[in-house]
Protein backbone atom coordinates (compact mmCIF):
# COMPACT_ATOMS: atom_id res chain seq x y z
CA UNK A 1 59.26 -21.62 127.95
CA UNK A 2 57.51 -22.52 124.34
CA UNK A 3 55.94 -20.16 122.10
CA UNK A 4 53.81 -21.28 119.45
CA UNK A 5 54.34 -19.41 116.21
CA UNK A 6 53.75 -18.51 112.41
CA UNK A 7 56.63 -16.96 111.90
CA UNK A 8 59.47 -18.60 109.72
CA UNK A 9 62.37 -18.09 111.64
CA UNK A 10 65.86 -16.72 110.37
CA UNK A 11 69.13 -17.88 111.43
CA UNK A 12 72.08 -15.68 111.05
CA UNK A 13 72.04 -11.79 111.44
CA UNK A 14 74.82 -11.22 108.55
CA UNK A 15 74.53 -9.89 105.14
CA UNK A 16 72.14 -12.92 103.72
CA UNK A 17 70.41 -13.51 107.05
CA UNK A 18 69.38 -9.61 107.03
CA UNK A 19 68.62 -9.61 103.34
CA UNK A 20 66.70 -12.54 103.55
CA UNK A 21 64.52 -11.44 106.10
CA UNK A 22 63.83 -7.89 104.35
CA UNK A 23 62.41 -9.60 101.31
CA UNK A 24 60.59 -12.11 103.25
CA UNK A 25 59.20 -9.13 105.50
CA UNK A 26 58.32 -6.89 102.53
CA UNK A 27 56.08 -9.93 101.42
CA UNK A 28 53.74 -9.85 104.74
CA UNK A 29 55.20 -12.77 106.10
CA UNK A 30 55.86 -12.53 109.76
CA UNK A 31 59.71 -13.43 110.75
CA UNK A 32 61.81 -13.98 113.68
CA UNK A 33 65.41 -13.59 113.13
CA UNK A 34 67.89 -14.65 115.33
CA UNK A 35 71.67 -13.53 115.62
CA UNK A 36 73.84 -10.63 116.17
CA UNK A 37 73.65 -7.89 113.54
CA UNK A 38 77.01 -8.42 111.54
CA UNK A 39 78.63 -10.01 114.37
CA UNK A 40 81.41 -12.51 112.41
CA UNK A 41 82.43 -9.06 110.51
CA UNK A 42 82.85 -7.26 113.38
CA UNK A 43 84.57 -10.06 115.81
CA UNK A 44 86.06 -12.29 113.04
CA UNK A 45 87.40 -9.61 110.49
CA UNK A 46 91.11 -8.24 111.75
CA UNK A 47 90.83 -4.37 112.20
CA UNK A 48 92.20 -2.42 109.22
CA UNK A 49 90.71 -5.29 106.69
CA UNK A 50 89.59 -3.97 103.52
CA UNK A 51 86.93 -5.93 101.57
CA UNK A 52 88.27 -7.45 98.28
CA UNK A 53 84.74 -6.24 96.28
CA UNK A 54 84.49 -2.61 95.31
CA UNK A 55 81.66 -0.42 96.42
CA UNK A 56 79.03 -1.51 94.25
CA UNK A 57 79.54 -5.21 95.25
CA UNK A 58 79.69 -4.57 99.05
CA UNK A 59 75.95 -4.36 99.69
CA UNK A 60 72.77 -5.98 100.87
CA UNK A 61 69.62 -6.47 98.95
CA UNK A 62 66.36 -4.63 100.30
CA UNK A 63 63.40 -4.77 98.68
CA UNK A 64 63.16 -0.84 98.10
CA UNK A 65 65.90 1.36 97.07
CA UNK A 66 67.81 3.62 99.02
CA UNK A 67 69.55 0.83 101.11
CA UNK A 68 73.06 0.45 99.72
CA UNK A 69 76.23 1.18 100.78
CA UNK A 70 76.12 4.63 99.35
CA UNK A 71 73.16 5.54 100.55
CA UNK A 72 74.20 4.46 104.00
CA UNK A 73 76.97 7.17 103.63
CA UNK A 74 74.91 9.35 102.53
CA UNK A 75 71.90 9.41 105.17
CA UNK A 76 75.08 9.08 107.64
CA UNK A 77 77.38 11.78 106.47
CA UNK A 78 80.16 9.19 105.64
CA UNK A 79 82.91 9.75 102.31
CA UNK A 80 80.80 8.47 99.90
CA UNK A 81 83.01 5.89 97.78
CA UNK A 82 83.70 5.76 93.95
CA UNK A 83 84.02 2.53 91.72
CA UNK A 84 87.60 1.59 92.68
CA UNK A 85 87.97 2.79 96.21
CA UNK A 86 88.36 0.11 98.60
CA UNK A 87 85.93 -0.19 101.84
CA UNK A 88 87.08 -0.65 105.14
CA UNK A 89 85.36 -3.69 107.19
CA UNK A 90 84.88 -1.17 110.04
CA UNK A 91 82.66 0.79 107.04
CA UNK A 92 80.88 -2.16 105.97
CA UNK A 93 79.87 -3.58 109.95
CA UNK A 94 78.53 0.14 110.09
CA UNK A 95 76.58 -0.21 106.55
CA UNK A 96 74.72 -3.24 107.58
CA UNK A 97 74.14 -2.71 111.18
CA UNK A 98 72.07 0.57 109.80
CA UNK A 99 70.72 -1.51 107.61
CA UNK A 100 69.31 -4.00 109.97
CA UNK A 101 67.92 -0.75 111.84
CA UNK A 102 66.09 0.12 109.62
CA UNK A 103 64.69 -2.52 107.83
CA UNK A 104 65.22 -5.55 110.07
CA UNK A 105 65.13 -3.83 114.01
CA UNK A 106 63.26 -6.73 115.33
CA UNK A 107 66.76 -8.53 115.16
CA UNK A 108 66.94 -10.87 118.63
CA UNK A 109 70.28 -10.92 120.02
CA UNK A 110 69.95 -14.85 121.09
CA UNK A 111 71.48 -17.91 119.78
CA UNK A 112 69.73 -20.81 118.51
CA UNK A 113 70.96 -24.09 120.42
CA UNK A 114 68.55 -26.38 118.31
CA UNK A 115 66.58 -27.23 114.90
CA UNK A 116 64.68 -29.93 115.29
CA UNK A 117 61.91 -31.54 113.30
CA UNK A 118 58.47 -31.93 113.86
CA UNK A 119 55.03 -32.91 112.32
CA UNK A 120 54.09 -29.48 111.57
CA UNK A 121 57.43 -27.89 110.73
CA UNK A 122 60.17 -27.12 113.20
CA UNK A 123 60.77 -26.97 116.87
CA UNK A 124 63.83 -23.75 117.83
CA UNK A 125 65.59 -23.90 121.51
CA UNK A 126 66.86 -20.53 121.67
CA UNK A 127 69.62 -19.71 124.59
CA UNK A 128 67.08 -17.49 126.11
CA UNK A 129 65.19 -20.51 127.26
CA UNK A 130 62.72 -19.96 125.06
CA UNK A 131 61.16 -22.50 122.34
CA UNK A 132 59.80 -21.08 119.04
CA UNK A 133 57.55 -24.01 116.73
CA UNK A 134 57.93 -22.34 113.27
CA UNK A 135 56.60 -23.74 109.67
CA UNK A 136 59.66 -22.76 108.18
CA UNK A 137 63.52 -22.26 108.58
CA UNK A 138 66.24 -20.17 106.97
CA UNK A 139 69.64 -21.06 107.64
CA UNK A 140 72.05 -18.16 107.07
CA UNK A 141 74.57 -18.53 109.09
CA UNK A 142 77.53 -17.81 106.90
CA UNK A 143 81.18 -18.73 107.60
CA UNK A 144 80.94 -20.40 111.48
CA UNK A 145 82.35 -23.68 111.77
CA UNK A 146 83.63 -24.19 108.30
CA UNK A 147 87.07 -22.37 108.97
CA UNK A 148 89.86 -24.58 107.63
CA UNK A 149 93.41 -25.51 109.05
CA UNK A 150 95.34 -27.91 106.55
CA UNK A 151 95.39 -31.64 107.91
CA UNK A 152 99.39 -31.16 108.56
CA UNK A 153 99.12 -28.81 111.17
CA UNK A 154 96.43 -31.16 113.23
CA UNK A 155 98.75 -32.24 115.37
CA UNK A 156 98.98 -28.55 117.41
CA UNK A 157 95.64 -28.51 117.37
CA UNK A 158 94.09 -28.80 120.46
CA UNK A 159 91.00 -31.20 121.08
CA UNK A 160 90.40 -30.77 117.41
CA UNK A 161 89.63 -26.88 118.05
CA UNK A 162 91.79 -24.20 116.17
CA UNK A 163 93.26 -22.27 119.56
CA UNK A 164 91.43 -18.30 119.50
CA UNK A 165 93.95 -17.61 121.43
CA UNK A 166 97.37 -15.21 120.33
CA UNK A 167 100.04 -17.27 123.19
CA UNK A 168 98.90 -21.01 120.84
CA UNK A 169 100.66 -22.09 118.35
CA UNK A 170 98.40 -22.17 115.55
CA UNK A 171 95.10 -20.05 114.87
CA UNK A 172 92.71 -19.52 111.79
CA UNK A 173 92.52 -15.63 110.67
CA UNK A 174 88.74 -15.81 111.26
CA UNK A 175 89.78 -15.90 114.86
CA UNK A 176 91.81 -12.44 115.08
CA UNK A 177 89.80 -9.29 115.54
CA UNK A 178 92.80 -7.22 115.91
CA UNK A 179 96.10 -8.88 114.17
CA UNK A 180 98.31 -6.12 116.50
CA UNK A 181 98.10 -8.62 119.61
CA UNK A 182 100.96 -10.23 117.27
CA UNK A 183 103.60 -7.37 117.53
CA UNK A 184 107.23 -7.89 117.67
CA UNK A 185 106.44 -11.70 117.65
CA UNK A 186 107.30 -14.03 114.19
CA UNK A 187 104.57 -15.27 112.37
CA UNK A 188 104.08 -17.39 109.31
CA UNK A 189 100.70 -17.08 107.42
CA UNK A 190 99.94 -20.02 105.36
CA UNK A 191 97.67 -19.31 102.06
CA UNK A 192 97.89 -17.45 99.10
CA UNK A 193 94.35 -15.72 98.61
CA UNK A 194 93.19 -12.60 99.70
CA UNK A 195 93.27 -13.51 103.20
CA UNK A 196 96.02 -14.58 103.75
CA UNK A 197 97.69 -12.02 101.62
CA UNK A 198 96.07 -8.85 103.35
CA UNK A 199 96.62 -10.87 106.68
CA UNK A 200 100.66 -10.97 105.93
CA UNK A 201 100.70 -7.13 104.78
CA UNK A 202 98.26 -6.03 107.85
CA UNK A 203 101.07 -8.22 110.49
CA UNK A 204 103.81 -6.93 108.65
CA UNK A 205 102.02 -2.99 109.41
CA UNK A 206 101.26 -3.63 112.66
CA UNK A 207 105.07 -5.22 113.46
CA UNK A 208 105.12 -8.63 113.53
CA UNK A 209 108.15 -10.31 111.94
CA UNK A 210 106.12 -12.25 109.21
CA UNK A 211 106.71 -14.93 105.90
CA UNK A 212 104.31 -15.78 103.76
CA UNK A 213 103.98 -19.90 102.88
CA UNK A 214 102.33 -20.89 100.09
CA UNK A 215 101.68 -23.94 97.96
CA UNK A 216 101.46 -22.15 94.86
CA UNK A 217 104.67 -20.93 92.47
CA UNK A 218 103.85 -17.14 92.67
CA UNK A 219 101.14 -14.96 94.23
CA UNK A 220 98.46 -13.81 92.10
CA UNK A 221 96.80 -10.34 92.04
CA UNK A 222 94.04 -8.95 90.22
CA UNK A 223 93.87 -7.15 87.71
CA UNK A 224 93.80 -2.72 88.65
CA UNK A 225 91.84 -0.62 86.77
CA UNK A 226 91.99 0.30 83.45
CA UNK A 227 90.53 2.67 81.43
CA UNK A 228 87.80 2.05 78.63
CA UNK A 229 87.48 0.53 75.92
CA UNK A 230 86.90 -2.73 77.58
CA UNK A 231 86.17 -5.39 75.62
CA UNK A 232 85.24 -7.69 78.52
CA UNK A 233 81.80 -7.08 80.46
CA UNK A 234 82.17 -5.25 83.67
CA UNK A 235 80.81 -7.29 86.75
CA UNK A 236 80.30 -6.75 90.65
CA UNK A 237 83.04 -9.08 90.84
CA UNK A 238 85.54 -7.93 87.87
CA UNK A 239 85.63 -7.62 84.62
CA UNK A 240 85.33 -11.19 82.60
CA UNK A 241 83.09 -13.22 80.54
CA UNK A 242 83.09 -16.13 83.23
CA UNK A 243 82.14 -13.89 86.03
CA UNK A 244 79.59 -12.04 83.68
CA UNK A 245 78.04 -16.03 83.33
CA UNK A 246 78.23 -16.38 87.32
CA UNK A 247 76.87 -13.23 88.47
CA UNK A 248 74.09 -12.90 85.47
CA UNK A 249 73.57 -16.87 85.63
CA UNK A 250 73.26 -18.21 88.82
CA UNK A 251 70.03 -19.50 88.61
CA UNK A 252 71.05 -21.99 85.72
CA UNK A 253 74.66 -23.26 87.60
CA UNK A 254 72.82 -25.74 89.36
CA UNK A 255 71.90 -27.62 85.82
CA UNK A 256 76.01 -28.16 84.82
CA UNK A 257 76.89 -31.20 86.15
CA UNK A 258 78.32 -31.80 89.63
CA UNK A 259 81.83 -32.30 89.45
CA UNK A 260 81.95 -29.33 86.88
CA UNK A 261 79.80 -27.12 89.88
CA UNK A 262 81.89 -27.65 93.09
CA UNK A 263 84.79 -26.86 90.47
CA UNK A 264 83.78 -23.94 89.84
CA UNK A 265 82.98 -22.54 92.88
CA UNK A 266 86.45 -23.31 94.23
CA UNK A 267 88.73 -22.10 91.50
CA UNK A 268 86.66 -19.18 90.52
CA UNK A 269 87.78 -15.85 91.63
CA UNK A 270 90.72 -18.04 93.67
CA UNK A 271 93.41 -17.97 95.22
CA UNK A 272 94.51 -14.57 94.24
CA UNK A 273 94.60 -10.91 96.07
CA UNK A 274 93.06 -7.30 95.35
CA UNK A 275 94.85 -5.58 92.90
CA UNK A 276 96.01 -2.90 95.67
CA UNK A 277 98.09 -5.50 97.79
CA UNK A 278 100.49 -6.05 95.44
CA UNK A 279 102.56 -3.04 96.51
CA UNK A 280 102.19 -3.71 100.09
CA UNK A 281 103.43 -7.38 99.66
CA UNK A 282 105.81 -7.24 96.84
CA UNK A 283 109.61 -6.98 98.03
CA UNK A 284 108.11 -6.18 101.72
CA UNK A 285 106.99 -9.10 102.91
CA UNK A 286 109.47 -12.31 102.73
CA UNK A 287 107.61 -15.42 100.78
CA UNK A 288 108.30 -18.92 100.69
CA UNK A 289 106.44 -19.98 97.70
CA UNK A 290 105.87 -23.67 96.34
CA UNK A 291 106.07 -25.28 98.97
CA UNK A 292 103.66 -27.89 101.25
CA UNK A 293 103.42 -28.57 104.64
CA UNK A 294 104.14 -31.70 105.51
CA UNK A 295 104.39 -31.82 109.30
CA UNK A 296 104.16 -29.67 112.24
CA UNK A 297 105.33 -30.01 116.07
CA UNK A 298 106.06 -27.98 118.57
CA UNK A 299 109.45 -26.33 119.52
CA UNK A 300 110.32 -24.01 122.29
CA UNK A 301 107.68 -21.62 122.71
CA UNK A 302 106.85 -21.77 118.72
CA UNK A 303 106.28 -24.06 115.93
CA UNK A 304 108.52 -25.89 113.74
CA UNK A 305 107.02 -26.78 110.26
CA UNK A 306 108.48 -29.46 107.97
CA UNK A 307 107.37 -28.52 104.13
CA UNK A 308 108.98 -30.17 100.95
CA UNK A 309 108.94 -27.71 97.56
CA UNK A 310 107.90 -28.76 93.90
CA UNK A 311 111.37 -30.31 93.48
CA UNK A 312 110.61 -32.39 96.61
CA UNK A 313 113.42 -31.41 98.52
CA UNK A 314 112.42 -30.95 102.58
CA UNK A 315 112.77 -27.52 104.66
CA UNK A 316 112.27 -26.85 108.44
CA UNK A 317 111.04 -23.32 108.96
CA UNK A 318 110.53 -22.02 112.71
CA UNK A 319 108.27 -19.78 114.26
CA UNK A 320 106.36 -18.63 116.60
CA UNK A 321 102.57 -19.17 115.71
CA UNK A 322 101.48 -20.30 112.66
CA UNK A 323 98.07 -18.38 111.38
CA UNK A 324 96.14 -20.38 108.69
CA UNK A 325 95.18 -17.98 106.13
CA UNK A 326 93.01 -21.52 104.10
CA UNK A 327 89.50 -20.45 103.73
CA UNK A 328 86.46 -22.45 104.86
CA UNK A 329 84.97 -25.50 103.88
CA UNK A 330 81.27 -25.94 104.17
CA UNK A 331 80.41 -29.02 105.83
CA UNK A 332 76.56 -29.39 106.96
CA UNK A 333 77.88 -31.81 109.84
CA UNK A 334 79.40 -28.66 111.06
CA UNK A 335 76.07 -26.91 111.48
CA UNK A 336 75.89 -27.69 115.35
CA UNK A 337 72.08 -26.39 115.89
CA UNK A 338 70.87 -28.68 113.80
CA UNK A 339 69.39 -31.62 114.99
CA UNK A 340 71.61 -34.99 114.33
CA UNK A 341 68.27 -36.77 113.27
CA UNK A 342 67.20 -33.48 111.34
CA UNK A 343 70.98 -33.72 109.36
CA UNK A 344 70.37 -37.24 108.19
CA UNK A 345 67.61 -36.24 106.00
CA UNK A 346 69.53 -34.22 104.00
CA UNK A 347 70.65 -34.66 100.53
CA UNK A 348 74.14 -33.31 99.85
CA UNK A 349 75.78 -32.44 97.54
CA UNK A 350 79.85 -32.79 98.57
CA UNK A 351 79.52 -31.21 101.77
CA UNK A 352 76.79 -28.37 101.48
CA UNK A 353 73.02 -29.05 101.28
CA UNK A 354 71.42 -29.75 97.92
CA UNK A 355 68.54 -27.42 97.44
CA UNK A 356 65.98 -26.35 94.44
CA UNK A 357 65.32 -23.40 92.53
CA UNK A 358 63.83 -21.84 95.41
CA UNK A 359 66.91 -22.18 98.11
CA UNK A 360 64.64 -24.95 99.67
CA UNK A 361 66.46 -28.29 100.72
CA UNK A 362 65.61 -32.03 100.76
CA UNK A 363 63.51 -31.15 104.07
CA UNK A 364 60.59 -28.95 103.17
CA UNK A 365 60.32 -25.81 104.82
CA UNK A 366 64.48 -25.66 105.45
CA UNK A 367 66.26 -23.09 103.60
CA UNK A 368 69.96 -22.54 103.33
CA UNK A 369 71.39 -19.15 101.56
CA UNK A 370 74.81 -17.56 101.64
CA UNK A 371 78.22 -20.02 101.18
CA UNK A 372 75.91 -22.63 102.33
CA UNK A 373 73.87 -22.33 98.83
CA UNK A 374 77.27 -22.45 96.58
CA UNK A 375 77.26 -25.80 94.86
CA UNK A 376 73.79 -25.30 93.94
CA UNK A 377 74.11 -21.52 92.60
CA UNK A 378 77.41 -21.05 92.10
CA UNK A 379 80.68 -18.88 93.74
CA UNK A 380 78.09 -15.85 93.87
CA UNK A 381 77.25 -17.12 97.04
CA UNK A 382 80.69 -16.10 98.57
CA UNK A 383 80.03 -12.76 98.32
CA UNK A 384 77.47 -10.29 99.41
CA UNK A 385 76.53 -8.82 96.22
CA UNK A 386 75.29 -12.40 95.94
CA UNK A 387 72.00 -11.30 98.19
CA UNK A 388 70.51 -9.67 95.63
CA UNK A 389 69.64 -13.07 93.77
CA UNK A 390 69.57 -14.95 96.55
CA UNK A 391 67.06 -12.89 99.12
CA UNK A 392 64.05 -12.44 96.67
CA UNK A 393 64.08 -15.73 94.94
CA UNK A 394 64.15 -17.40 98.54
CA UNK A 395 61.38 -14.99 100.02
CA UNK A 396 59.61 -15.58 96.74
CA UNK A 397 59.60 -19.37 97.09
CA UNK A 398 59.07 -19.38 100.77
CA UNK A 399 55.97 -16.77 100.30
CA UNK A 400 54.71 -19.35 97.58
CA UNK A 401 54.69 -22.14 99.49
CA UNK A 402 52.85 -20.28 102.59
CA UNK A 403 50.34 -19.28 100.24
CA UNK A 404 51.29 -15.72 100.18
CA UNK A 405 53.30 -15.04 97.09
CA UNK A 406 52.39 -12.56 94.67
């Protein structure tokens, strides 16, 4: 079935897809947005996660007020949270599914097999059978298929796909709603950001028998609260001078040069954990820092991992499933509903899409927000506070260019 449309079409239901579409929306543009509200929080998030931004960061952008996280809590007779209290993922899928019901309910719960190019804009397969022809595309699709495992551990991995499954040897974190499945069983989480740092202390709860590996010497935290005077600025992200530059900035990152960019946006605000982990890691959970992976196989019904530390002496370590804790790395061959053809006219910059001031990439009419949008804007884009630049600048060029900006 094909439907001939106007509307620009919006992939990904999550924080920036939702966002997006409210701005674009709120300009009289018609839209079509595709995904499940806040699905990857709710199915890839382990229950009992708490989000590593404070209140005031954890929030979507809407083009009227009334629509943050506190106002959610509010209108739903929630705890209302104050400026250091930590939110609970569970919170947060609640937040933006209300959200998305209120300013977004035309969300379809349907997944988009195909972008593909055409003469006037874009042709969309849809899994309901249906095809949309849109002028324009937004691609918010967040964190799916850019989950990294470290290269050393390839060889348990089956058919290049990171098992989902607890019985495997090796998983990603993104693929455990519910970290209990691994009770009374050893586990060894490899990372040392927030992930894999809340991952270990949420096993360790929950009664798993788990270690901590790490690459790096120590584990950092962040910094707690402290009280005033300050005499660095106070950010959605923390208090610094460099994240004042990132979160105030963003629209001029894209003018330092390249090497300096995708530098930034992976050793800004990284690896290191909340502030309130610290006490749940520190002398509770065992850690084997400094050291590298350097093989993997399978033993028994677990894992044995070789690893050689910073004075390049060589460990074995056994276990019984390895979780990689190692973040996500955007590749745009990754992005499966786009069309191979569609892919090759992109300009890149490292893996993610180059795009302009607008959000727009080298194909006009395709937009890319979120993680997707980092080397071009900056580490912002990692985190949700980062819709509010992102959503009206986008809708704003995107309006322009189908005549109906104001």
């Amino acid at each position: 079935m094909s439907r001939t449309t106007k509307s620009v079409v919006v992939i990904g239901a999550g924080p920036y897809g939702l966002s997006t579409a409210a701005h674009l929306k709120e300009r009289g543009l018609n839209v079509r947005v595709f995904g499940s509200p806040m699905a990857s929080w709710d199915r890839n998030m382990p229950k009992g996660m708490l989000l590593k931004s404070p209140p005031r960061a954890s929030m979507l952008s809407a083009p009227d007020p009334g629509f943050t996280l506190e106002g959610y809590c509010r209108q739903a007779g929630e705890p209302v949270l104050g400026g250091h209290d930590t939110v609970p993922v569970e919170l947060f899928v609640r937040y933006g599914r209300w959200f998305a019901e209120q300013l977004v309910p035309e969300v379809e719960d349907v997944r988009v097999l195909q972008v593909a190019r055409q003469s006037d804009g874009f042709r969309v397969k849809l899994s309901s059978g249906e095809e949309v022809r849109a002028p324009a595309v937004v691609v918010a699709s967040g964190m799916d298929g850019f989950a990294h495992v470290p290269g050393a551990l390839a060889p348990l991995v089956a058919d290049g796909l990171v098992s989902h499954m607890a019985h495997g040897l090796v998983s990603h974190a993104s693929h455990h709603p519910d970290l209990g499945v691994f009770a009374g069983r050893e586990v060894v989480v490899v990372g040392a950001g927030q992930s894999a740092q809340e991952s270990a202390a949420l096993l360790h709860e929950t009664g798993s028998e788990v270690r901590l590996l790490a690459r790096t010497a120590e584990l950092a935290f962040g910094a707690g609260p402290t009280p005033p005077p300050h005499w660095q600025p106070d950010t959605p992200l923390g208090r610094s001078w460099g994240l004042y530059g990132v979160v105030h900035h963003a629209a001029a990152f894209r003018y330092l040069p390249r090497e300096v960019r995708l530098k930034l946006v992976r050793r800004v605000l990284g690896p290191f954990g909340a502030w309130w982990l610290k006490p749940r890691l520190d002398g509770v959970v065992p850690t084997l820092l400094g050291r590298r992976i350097t093989g993997a196989r399978a033993y028994g019904d677990g894992v044995e991992l070789t690893t050689r530390d910073v004075q390049g002496r060589t460990h074995t370590l056994r276990t019984g499933h390895v979780l990689a804790a190692t973040g996500y790395r955007v590749r745009l061959d990754a992005v499966d509903f786009l069309d191979p053809a569609l892919r090759a006219l992109l300009a890149r910059t490292a893996g993610y899409p180059r795009l302009d001031a607008g959000f727009g990439s080298s194909v006009p009419g395709l937009y890319f927000t979120g993680i997707q949008a980092a080397a071009t804007f900056g580490p912002l884009m990692r985190f949700t506070c980062g819709t509010a630049f992102a959503a009206p600048r986008l809708a704003a060029a995107l309006a322009a260019r189908e005549g109906q900006g104001r």
